[in-house]
PDB file of N, CA and C in Angstrom:
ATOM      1  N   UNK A   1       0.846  -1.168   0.000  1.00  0.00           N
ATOM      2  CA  UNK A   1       0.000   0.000   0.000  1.00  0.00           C
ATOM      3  C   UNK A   1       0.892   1.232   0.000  1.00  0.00           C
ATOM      4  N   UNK A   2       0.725   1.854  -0.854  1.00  0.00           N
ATOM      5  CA  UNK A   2       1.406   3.076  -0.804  1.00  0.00           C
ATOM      6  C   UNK A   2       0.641   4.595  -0.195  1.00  0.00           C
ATOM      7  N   UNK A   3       1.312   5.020   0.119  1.00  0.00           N
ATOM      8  CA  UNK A   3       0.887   6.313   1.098  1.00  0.00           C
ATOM      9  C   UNK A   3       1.567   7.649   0.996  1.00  0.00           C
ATOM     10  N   UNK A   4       0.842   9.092   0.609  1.00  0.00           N
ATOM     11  CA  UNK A   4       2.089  10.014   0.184  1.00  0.00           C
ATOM     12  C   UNK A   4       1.631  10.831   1.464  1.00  0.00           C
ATOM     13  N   UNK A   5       3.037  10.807   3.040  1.00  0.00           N
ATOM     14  CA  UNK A   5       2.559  11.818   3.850  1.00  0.00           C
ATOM     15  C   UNK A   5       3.718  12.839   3.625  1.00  0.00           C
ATOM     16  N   UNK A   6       3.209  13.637   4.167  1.00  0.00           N
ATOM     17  CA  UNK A   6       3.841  15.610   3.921  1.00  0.00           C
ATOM     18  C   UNK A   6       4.941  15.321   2.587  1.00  0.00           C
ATOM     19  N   UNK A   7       4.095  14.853   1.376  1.00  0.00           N
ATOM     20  CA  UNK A   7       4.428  15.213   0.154  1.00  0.00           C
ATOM     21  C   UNK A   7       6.068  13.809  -0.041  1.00  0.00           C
ATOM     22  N   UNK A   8       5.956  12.989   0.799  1.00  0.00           N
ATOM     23  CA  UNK A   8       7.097  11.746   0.378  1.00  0.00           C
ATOM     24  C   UNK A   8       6.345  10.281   0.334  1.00  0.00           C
ATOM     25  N   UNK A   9       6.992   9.582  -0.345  1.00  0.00           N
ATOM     26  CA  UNK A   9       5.926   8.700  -0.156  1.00  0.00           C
ATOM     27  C   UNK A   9       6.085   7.306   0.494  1.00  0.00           C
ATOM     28  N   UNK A  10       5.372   6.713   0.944  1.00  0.00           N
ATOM     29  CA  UNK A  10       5.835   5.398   1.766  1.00  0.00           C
ATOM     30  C   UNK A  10       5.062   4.001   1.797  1.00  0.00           C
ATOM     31  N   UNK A  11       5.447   3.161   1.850  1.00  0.00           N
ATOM     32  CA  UNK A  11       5.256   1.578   1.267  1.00  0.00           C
ATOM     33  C   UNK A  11       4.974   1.047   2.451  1.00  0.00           C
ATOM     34  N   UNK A  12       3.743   0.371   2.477  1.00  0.00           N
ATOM     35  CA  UNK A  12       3.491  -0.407   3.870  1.00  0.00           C
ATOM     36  C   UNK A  12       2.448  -1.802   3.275  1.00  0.00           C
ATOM     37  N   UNK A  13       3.003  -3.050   3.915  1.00  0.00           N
ATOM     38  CA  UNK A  13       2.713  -4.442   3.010  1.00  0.00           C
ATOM     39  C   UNK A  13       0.907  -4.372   3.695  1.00  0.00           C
ATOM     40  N   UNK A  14      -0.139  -3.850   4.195  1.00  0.00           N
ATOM     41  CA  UNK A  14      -1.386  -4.122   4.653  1.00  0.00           C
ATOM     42  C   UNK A  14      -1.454  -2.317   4.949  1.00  0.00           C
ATOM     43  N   UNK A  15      -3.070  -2.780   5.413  1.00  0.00           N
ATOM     44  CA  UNK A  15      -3.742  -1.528   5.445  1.00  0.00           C
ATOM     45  C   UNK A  15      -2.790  -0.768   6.799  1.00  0.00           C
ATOM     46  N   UNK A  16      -3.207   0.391   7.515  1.00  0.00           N
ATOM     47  CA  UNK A  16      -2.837   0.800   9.175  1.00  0.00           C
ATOM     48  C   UNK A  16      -3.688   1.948   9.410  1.00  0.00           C
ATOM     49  N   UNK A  17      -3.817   1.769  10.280  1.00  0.00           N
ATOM     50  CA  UNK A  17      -4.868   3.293  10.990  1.00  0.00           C
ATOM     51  C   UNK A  17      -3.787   4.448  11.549  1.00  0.00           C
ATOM     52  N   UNK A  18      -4.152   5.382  10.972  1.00  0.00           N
ATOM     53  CA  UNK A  18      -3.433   6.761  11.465  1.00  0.00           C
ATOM     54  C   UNK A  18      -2.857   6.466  12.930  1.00  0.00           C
ATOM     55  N   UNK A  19      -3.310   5.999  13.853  1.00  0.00           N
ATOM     56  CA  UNK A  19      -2.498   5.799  14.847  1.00  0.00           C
ATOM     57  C   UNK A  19      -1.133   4.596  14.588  1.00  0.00           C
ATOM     58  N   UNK A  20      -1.534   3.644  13.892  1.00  0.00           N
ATOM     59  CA  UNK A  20       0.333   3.217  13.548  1.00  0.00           C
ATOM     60  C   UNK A  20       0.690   3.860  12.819  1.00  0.00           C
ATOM     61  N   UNK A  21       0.149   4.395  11.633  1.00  0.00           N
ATOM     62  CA  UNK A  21       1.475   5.226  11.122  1.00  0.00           C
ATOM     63  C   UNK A  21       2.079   5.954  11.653  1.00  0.00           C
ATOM     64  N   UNK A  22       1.482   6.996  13.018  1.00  0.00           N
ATOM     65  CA  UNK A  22       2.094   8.148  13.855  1.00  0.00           C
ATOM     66  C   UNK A  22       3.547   7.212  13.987  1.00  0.00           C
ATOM     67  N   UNK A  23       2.741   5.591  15.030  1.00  0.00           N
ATOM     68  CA  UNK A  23       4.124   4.741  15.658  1.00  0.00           C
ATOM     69  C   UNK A  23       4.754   4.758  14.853  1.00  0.00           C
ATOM     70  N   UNK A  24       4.731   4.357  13.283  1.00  0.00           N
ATOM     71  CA  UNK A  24       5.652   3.907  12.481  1.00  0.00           C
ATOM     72  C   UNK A  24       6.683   4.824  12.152  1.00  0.00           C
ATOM     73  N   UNK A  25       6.095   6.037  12.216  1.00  0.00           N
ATOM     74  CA  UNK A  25       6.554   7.039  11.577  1.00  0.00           C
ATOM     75  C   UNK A  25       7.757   8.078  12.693  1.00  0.00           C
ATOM     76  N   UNK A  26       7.413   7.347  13.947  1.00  0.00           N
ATOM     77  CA  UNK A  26       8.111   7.576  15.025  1.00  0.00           C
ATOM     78  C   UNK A  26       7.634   9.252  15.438  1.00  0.00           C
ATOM     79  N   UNK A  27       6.067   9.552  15.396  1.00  0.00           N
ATOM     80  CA  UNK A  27       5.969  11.083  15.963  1.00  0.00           C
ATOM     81  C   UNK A  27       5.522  10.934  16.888  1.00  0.00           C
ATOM     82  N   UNK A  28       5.579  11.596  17.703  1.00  0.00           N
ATOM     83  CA  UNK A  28       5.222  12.085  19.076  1.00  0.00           C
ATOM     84  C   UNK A  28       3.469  12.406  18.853  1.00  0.00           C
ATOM     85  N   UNK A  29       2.211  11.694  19.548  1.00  0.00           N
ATOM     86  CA  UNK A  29       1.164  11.936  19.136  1.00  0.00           C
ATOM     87  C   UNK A  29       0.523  13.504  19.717  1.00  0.00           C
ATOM     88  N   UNK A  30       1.042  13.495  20.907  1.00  0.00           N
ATOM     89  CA  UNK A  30       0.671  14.901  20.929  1.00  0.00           C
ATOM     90  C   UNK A  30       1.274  16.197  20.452  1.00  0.00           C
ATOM     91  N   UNK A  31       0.555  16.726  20.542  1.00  0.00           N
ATOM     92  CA  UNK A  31       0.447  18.366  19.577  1.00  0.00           C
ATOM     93  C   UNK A  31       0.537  18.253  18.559  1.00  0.00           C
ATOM     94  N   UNK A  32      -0.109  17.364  17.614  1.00  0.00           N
ATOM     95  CA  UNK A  32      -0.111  17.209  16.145  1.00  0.00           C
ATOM     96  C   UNK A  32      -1.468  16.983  15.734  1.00  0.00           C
ATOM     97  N   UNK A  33      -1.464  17.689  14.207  1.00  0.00           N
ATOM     98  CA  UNK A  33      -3.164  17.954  13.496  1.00  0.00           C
ATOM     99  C   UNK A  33      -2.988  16.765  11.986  1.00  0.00           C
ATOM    100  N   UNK A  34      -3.627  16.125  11.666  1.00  0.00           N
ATOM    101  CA  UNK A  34      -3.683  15.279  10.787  1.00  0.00           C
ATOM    102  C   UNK A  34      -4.567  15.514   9.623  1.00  0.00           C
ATOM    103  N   UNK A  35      -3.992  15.418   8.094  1.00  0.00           N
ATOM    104  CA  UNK A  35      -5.456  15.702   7.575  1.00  0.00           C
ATOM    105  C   UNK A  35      -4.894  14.839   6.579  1.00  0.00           C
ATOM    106  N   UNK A  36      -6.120  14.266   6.112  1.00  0.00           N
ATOM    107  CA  UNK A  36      -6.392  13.246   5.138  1.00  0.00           C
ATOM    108  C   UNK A  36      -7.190  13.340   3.924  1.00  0.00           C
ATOM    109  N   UNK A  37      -6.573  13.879   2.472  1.00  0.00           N
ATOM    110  CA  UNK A  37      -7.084  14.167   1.607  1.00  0.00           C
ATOM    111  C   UNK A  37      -8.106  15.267   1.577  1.00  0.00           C
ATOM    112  N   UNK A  38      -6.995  16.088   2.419  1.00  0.00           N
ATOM    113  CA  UNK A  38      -8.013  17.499   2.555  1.00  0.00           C
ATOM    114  C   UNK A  38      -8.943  17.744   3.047  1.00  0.00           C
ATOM    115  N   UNK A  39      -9.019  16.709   4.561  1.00  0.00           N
ATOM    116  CA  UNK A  39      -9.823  16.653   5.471  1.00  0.00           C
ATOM    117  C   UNK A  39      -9.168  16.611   6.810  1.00  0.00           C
ATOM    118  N   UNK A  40      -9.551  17.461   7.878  1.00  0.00           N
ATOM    119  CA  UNK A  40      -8.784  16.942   9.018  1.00  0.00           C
ATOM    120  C   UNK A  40      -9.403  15.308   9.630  1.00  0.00           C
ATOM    121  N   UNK A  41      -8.470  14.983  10.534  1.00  0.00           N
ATOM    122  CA  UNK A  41      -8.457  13.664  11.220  1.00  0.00           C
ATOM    123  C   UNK A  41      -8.841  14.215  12.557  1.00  0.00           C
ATOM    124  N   UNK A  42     -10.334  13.784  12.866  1.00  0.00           N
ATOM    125  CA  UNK A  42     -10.400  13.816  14.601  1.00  0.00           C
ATOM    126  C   UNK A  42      -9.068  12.832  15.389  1.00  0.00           C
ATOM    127  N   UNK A  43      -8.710  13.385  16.338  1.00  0.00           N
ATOM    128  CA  UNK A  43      -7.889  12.402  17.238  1.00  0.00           C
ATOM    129  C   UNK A  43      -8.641  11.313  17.955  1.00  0.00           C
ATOM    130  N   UNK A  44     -10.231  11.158  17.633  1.00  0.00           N
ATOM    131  CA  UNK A  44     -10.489  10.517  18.766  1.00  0.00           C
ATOM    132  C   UNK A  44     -10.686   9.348  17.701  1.00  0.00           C
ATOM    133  N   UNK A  45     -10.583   9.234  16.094  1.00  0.00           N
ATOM    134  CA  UNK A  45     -10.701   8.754  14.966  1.00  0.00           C
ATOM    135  C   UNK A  45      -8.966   8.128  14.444  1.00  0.00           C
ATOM    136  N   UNK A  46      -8.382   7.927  15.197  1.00  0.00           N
ATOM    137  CA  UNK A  46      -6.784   7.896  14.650  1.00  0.00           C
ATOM    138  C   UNK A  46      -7.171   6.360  15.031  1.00  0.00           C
ATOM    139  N   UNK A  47      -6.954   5.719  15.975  1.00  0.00           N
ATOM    140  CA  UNK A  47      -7.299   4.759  16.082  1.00  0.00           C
ATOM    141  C   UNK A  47      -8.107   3.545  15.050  1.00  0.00           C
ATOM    142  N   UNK A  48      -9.579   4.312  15.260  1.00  0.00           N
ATOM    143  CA  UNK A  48     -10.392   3.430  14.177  1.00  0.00           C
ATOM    144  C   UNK A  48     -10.415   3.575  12.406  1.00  0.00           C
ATOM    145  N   UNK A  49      -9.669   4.825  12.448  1.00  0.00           N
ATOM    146  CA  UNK A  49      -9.578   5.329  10.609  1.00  0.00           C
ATOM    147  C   UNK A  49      -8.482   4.238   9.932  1.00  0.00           C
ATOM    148  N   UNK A  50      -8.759   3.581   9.178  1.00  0.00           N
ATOM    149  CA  UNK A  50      -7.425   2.773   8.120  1.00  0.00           C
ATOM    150  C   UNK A  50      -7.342   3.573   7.428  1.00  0.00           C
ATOM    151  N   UNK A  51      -5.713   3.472   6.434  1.00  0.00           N
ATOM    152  CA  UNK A  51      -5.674   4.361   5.799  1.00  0.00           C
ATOM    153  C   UNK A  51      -6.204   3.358   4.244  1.00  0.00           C
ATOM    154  N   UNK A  52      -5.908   4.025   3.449  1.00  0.00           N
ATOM    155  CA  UNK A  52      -6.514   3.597   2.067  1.00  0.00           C
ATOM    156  C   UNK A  52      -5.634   3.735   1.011  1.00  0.00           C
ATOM    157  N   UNK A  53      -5.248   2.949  -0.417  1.00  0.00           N
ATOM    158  CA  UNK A  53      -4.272   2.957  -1.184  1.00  0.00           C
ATOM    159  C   UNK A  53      -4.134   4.544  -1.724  1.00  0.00           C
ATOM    160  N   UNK A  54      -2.938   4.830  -1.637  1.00  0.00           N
ATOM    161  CA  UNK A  54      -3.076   6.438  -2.112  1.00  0.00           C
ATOM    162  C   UNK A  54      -3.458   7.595  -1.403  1.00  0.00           C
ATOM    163  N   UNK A  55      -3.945   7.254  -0.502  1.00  0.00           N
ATOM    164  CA  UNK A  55      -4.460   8.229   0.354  1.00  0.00           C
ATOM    165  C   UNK A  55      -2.988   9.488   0.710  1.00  0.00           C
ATOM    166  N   UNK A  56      -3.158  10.645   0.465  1.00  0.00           N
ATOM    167  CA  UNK A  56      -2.539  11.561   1.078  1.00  0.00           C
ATOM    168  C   UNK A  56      -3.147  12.734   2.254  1.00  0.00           C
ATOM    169  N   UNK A  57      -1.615  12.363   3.265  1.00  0.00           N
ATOM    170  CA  UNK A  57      -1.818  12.727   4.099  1.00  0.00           C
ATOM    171  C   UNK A  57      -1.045  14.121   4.864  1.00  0.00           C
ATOM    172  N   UNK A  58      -0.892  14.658   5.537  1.00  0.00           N
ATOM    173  CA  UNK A  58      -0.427  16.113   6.392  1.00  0.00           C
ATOM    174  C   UNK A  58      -0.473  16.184   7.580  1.00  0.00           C
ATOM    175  N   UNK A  59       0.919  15.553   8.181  1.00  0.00           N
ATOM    176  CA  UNK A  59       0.741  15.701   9.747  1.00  0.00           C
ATOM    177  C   UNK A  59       1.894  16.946   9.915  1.00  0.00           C
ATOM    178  N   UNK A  60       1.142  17.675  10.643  1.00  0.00           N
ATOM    179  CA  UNK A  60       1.648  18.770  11.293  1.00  0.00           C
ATOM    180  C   UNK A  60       1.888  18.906  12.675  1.00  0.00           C
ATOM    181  N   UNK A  61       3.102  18.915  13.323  1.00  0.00           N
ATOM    182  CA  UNK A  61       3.456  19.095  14.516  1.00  0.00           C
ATOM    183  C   UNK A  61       3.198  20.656  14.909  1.00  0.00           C
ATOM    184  N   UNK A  62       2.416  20.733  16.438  1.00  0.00           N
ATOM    185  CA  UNK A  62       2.477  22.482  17.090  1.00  0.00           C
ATOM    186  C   UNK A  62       3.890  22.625  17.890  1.00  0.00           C
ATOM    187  N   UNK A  63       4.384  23.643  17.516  1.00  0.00           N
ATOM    188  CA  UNK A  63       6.242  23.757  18.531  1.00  0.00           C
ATOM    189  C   UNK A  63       5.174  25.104  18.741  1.00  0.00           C
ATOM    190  N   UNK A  64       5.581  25.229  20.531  1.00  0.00           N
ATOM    191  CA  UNK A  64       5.282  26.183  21.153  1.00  0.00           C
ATOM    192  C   UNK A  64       6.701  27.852  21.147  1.00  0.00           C
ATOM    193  N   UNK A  65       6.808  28.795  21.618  1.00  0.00           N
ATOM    194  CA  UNK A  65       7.814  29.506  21.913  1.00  0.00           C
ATOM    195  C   UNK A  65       7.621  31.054  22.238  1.00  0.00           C
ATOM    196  N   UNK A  66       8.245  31.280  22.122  1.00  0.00           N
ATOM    197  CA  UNK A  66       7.700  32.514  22.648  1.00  0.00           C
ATOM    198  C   UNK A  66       9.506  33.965  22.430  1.00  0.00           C
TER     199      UNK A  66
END
């Protein structure tokens, strides 16, 4: 299954729900916004959402500062 997140693309042998890819992908789940083909991702939906062949995705990390 191929997958294009923040514009690279990546190969995974079965489906995964936005919450393994975070694991896979090694991000930190909090402070991050997800959107999926130009839709955001509820967080309470990371879990139960699979992703789908092709599907592109946009995870955005919040860095605080001041």
């Amino acid at each position: 299954m191929l997958l294009t997140v923040n514009d690279r693309e990546y190969s995974f042998p079965e489906s995964i729900s936005v919450s393994e890819l975070i694991r896979r992908l090694k991000i930190s789940p909090q402070r991050i916004a997800v959107e999926r083909n130009g839709e955001v991702v509820a967080k309470s939906d990371y879990d139960s959402l699979f992703l789908e062949e092709s599907d592109r995705l946009e995870i955005v990390q919040f860095v605080g500062g001041g």
